[in-house]
N, C-alpha and C. Protein backbone atom coordinates (compact mmCIF):
# COMPACT_ATOMS: atom_id res chain seq x y z
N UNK A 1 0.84 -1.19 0.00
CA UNK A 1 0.00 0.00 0.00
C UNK A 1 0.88 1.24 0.00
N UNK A 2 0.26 2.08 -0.60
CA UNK A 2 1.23 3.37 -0.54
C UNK A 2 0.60 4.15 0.59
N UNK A 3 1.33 5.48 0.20
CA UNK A 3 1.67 6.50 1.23
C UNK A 3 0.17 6.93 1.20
N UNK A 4 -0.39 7.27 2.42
CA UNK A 4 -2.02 7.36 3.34
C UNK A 4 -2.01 9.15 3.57
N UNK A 5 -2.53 9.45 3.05
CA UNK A 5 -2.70 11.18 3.80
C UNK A 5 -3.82 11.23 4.67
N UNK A 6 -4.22 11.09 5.73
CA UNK A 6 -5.06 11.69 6.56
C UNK A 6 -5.14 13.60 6.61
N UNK A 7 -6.99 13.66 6.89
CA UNK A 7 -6.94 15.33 6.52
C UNK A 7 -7.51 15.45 7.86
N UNK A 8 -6.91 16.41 9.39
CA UNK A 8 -7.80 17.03 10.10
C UNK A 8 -8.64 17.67 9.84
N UNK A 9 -10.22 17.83 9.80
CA UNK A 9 -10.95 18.84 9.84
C UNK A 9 -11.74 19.25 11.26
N UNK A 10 -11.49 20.50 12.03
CA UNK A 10 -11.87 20.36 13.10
C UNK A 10 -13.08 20.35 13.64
N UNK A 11 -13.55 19.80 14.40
CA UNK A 11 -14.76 19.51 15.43
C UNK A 11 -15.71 20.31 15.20
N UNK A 12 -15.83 21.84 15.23
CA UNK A 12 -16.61 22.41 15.22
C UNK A 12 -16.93 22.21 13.70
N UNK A 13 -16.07 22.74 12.92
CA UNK A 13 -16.58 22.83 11.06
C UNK A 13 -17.42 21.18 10.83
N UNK A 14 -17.02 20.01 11.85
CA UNK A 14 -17.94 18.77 11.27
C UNK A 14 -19.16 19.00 11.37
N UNK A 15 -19.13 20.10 12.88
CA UNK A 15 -20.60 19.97 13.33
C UNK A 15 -21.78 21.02 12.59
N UNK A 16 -20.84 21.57 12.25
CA UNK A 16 -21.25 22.68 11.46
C UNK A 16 -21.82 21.95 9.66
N UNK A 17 -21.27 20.81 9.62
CA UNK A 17 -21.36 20.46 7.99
C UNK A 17 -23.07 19.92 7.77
N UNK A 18 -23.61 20.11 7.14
CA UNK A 18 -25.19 19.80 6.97
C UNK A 18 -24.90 18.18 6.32
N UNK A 19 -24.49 17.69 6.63
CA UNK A 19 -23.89 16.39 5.92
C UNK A 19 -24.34 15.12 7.01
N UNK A 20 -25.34 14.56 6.78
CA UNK A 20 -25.36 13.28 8.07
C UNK A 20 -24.48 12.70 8.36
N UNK A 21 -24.11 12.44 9.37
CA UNK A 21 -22.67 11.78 9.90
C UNK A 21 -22.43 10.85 9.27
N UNK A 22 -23.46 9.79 9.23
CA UNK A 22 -23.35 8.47 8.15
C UNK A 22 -22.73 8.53 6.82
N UNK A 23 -22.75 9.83 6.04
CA UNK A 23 -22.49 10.09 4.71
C UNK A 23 -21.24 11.09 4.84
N UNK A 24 -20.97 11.57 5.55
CA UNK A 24 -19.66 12.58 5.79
C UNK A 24 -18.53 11.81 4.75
N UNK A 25 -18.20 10.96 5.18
CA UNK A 25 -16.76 10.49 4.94
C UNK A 25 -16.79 10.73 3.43
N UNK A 26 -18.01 9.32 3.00
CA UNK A 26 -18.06 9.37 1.55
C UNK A 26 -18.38 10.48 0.89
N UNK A 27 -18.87 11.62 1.10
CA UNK A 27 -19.01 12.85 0.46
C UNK A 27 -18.47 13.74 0.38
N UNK A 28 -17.28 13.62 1.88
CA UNK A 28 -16.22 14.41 1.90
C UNK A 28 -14.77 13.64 0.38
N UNK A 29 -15.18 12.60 0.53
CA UNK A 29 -14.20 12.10 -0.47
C UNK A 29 -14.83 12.20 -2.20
N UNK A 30 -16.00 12.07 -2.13
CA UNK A 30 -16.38 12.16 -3.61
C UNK A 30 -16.45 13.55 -4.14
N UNK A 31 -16.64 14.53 -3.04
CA UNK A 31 -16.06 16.19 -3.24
C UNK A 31 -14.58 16.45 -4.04
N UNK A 32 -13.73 15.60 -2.99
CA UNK A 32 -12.46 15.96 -3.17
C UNK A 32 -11.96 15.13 -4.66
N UNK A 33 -12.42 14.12 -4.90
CA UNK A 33 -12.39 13.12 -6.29
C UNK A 33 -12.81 14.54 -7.37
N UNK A 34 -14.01 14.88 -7.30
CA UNK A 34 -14.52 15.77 -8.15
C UNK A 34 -13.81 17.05 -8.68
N UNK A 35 -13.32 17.32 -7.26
CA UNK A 35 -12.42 18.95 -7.61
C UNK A 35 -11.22 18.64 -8.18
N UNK A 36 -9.96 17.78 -7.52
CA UNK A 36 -9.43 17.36 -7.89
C UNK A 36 -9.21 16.73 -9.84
N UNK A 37 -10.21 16.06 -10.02
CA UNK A 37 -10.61 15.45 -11.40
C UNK A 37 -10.96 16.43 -11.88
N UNK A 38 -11.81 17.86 -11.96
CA UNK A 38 -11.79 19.21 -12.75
C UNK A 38 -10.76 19.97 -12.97
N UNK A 39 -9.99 19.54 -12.32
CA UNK A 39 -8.74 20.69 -12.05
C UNK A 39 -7.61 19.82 -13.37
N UNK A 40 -7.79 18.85 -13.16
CA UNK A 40 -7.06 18.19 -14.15
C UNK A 40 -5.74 17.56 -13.57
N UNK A 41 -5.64 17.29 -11.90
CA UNK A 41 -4.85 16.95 -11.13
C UNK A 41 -4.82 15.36 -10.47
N UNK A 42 -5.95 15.16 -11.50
CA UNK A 42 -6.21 13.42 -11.12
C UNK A 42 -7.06 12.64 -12.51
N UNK A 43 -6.79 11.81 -12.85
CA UNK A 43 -7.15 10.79 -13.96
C UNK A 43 -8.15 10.24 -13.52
N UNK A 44 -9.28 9.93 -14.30
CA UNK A 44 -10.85 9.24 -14.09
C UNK A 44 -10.62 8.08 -13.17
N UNK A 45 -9.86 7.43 -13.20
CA UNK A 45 -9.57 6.00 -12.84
C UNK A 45 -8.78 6.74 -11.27
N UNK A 46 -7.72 7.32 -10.97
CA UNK A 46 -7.74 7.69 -9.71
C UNK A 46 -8.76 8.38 -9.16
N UNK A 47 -9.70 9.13 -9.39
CA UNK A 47 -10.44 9.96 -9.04
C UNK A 47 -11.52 9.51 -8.74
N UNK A 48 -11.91 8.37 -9.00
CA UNK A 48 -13.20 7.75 -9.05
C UNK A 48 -12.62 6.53 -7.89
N UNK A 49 -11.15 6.05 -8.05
CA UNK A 49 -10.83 5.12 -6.55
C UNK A 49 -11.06 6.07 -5.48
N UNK A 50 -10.46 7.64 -5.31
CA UNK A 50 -10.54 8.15 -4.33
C UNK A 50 -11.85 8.32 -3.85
N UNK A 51 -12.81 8.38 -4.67
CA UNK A 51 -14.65 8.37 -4.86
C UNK A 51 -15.18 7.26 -4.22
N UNK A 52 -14.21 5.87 -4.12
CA UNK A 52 -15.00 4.69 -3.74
C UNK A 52 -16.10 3.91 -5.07
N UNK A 53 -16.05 4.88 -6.12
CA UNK A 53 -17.14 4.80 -7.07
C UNK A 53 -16.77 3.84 -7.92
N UNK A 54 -17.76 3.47 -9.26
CA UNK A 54 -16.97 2.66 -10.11
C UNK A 54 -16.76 3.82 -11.43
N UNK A 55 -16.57 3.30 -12.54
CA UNK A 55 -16.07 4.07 -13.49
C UNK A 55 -17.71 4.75 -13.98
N UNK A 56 -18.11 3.99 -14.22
CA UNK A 56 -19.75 4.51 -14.52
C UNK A 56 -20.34 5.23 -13.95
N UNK A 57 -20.52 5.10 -12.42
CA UNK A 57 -20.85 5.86 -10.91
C UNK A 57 -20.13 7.23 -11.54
N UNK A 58 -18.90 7.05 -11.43
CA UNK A 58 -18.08 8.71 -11.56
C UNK A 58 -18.38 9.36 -12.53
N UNK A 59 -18.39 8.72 -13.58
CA UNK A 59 -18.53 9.62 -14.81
C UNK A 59 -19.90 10.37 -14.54
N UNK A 60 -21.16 9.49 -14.26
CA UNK A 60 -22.51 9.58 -14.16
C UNK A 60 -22.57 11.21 -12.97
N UNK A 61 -21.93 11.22 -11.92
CA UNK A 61 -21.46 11.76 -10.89
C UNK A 61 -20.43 13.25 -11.82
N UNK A 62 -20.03 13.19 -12.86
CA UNK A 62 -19.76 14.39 -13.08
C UNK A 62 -20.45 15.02 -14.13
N UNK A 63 -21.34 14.31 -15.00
CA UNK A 63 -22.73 14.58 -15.42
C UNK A 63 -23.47 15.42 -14.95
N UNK A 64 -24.11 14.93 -13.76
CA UNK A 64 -24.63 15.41 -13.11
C UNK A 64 -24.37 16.93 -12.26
N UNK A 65 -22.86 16.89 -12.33
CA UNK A 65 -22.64 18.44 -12.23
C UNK A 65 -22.18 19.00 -12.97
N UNK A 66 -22.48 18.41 -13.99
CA UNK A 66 -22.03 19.41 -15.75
C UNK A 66 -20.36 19.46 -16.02
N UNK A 67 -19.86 18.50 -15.29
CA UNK A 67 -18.23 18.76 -15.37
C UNK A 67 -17.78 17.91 -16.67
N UNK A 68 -17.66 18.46 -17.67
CA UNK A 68 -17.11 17.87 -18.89
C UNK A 68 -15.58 16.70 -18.51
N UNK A 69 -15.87 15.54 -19.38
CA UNK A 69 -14.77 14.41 -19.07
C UNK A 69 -13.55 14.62 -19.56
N UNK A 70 -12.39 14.42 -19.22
CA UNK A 70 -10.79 14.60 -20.06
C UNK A 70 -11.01 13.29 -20.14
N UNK A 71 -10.92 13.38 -21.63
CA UNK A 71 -10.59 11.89 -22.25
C UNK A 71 -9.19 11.79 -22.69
N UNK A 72 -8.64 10.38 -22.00
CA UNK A 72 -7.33 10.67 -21.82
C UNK A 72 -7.16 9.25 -22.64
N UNK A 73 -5.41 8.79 -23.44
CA UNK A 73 -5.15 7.94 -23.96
C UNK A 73 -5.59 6.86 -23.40
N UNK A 74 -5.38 7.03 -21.77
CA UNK A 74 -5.43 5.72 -20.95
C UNK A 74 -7.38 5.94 -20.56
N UNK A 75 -8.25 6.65 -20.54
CA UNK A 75 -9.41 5.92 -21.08
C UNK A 75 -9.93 5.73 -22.26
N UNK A 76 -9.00 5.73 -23.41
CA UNK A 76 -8.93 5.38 -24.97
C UNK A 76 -8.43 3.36 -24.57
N UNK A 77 -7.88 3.64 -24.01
CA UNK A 77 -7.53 1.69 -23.69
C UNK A 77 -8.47 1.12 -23.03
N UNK A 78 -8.93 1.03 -21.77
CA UNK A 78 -9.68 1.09 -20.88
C UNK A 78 -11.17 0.73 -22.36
N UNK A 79 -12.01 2.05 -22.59
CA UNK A 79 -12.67 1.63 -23.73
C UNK A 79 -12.36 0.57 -24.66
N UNK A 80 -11.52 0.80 -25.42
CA UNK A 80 -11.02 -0.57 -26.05
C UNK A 80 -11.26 -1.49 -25.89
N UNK A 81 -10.47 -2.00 -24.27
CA UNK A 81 -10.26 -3.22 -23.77
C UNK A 81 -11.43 -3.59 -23.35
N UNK A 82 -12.72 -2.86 -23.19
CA UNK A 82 -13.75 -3.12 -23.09
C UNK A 82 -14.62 -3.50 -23.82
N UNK A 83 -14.24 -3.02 -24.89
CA UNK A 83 -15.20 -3.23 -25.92
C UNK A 83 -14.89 -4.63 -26.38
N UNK A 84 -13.42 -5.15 -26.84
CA UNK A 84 -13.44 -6.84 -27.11
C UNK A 84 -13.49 -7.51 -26.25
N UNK A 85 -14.51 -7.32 -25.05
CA UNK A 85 -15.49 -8.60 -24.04
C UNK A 85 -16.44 -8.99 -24.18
């Protein structure tokens, strides 16, 4: 396994987040997948592990907030390799 970043966010700002506790984590991470993946600082395929999501989930997930896809060589393979299954 590689290198783990843990993020403090403090106590008060959790309590403060309109986010049900149950869903925090995962929404705090599919946020950060999203911004990250607009910015052009992460590839569909990392961005969507950091998401927990699958490839479909994510894409569907940036749809939904109008964030146009970077289609990159490596989801030019990915397609491909999909397509002769």
């Amino acid at each position: 396994m590689g290198k783990v970043i843990q993020i403090e966010i403090p106590e008060e700002i959790i309590v403060g987040i309109k986010i049900p506790e149950k869903d925090l984590e995962k929404t705090i991470k599919v946020e950060l997948a999203v911004a990250l993946y607009q910015r052009g600082y992460l590839s569909l395929g990392q961005a969507r592990r950091i998401a927990g999501l699958s490839k479909s989930e994510f894409i569907n997930e940036l749809a939904k907030r109008k964030i146009e896809r970077h289609y990159t060589e490596e989801d030019l393979k990915d397609d491909i390799e999909f397509s002769g299954k």
